[in-house]
C-alpha atoms as a PDB file:
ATOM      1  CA  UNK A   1     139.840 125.629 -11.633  1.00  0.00           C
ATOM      2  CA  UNK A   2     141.819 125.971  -8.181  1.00  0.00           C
ATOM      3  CA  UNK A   3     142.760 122.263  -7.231  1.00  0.00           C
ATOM      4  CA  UNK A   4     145.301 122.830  -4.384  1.00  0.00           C
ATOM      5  CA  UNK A   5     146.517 125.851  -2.412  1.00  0.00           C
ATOM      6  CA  UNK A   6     150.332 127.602  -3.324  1.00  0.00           C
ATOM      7  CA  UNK A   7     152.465 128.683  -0.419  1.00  0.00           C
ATOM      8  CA  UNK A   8     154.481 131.661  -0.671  1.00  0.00           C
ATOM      9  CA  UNK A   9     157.817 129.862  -1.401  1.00  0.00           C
ATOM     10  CA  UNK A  10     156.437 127.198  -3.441  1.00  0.00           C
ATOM     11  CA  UNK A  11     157.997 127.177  -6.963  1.00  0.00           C
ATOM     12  CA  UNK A  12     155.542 126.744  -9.608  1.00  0.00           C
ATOM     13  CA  UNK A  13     155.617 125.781 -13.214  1.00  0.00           C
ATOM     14  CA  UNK A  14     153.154 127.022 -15.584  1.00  0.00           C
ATOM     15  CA  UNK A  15     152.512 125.310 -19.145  1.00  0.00           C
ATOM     16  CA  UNK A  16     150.649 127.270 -21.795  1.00  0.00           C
ATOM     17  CA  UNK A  17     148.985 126.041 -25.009  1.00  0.00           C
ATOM     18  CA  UNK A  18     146.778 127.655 -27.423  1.00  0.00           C
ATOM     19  CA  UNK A  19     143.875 124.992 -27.629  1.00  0.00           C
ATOM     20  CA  UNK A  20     142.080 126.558 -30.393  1.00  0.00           C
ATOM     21  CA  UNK A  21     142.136 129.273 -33.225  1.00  0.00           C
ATOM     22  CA  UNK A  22     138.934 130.668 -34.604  1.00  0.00           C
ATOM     23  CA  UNK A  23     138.883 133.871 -37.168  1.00  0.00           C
ATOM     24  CA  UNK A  24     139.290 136.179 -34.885  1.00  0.00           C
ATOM     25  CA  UNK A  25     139.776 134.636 -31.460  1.00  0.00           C
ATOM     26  CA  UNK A  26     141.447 132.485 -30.103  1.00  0.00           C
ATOM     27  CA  UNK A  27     141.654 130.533 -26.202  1.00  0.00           C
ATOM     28  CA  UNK A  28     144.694 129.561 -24.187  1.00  0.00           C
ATOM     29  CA  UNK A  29     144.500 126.865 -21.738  1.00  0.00           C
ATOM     30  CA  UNK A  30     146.971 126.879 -18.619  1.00  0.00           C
ATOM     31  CA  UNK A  31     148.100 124.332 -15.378  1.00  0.00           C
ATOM     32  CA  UNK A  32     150.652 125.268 -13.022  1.00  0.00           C
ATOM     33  CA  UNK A  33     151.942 122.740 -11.450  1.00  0.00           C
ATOM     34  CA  UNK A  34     154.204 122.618  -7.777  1.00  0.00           C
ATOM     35  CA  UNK A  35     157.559 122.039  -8.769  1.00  0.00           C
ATOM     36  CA  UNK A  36     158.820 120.191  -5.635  1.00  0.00           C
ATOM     37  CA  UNK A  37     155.918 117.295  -5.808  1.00  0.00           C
ATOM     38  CA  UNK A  38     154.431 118.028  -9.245  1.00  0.00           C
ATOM     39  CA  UNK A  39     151.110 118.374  -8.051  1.00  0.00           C
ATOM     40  CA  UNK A  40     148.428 120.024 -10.617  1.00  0.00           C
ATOM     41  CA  UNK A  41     147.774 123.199  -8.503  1.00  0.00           C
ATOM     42  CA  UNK A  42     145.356 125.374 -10.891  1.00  0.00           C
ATOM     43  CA  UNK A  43     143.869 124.961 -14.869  1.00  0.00           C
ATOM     44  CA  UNK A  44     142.383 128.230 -16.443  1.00  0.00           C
ATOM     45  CA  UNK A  45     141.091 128.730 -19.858  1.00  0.00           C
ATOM     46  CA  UNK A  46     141.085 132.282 -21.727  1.00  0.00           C
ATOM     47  CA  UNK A  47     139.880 133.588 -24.937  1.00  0.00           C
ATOM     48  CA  UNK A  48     141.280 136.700 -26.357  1.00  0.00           C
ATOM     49  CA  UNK A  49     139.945 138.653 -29.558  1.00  0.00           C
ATOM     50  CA  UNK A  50     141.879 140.288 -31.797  1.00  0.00           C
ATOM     51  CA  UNK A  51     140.441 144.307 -32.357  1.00  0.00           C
ATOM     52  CA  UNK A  52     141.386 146.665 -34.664  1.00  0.00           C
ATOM     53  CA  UNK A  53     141.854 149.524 -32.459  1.00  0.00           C
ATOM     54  CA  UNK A  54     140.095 152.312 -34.603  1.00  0.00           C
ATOM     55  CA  UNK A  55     137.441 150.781 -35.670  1.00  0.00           C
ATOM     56  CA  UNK A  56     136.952 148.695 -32.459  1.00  0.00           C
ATOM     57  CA  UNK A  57     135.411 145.603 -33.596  1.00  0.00           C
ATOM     58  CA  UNK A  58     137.309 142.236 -34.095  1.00  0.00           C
ATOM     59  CA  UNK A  59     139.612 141.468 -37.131  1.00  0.00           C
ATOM     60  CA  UNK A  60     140.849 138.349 -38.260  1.00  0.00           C
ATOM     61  CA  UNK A  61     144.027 136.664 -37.316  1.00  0.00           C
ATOM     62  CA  UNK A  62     146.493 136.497 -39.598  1.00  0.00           C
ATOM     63  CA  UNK A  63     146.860 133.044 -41.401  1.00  0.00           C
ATOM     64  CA  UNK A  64     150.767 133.450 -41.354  1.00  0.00           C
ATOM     65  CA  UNK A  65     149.989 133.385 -37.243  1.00  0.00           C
ATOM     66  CA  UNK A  66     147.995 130.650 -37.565  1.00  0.00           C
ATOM     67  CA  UNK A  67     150.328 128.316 -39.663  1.00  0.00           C
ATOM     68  CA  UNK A  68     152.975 129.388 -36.863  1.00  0.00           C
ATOM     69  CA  UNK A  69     151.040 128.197 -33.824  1.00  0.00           C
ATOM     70  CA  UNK A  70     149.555 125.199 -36.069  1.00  0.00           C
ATOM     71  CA  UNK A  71     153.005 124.254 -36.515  1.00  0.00           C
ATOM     72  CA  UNK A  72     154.215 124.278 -32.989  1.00  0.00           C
ATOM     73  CA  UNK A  73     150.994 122.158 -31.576  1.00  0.00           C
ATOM     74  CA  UNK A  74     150.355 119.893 -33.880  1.00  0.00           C
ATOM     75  CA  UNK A  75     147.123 118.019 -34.533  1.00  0.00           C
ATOM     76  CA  UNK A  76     145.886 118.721 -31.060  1.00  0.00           C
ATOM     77  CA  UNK A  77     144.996 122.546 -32.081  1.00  0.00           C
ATOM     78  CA  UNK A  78     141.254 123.041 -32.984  1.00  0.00           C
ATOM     79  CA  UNK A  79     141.614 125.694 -36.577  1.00  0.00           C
ATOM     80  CA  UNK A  80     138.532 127.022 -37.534  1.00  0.00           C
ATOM     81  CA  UNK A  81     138.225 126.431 -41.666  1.00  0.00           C
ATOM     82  CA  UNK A  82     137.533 129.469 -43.321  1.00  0.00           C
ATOM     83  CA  UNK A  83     133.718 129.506 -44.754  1.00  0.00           C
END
């Protein structure tokens, strides 16, 4: 979602957190933010599948990936329980 317009010059930081891992996909969420007044300038969202190239259809994520990333977020990470 665009909230405010960036300048050429402006200096932006951008934050980046996986918000949730499923069994084969999982989705990103991101805010960049104007440095010089810390204004929220844009949030996006993106899911990304993991594909076995050959085969071309999805493959699950590794669970020594997901342990990694479950680590580093914490309790705010939604993990899909395998069925």
């Amino acid at each position: 979602m665009r909230l405010a317009p960036a300048r050429f010059d402006d200096l932006l930081e951008v934050f980046v957190r996986t918000k949730r891992i499923g069994t084969s996909s999982m989705t990103n969420e991101y805010a960049a933010y104007r440095v010089d007044d810390d204004l929220l300038m844009c949030t996006a969202e993106q899911t990304m599948v993991l594909v076995e190239l050959e085969a071309r259809c999805s493959t699950p994520i590794p669970e020594s990936y997901k342990r990694v990333i479950a680590d580093f977020e914490g309790a705010d990470l939604e993990l899909a329980v395998p069925s």
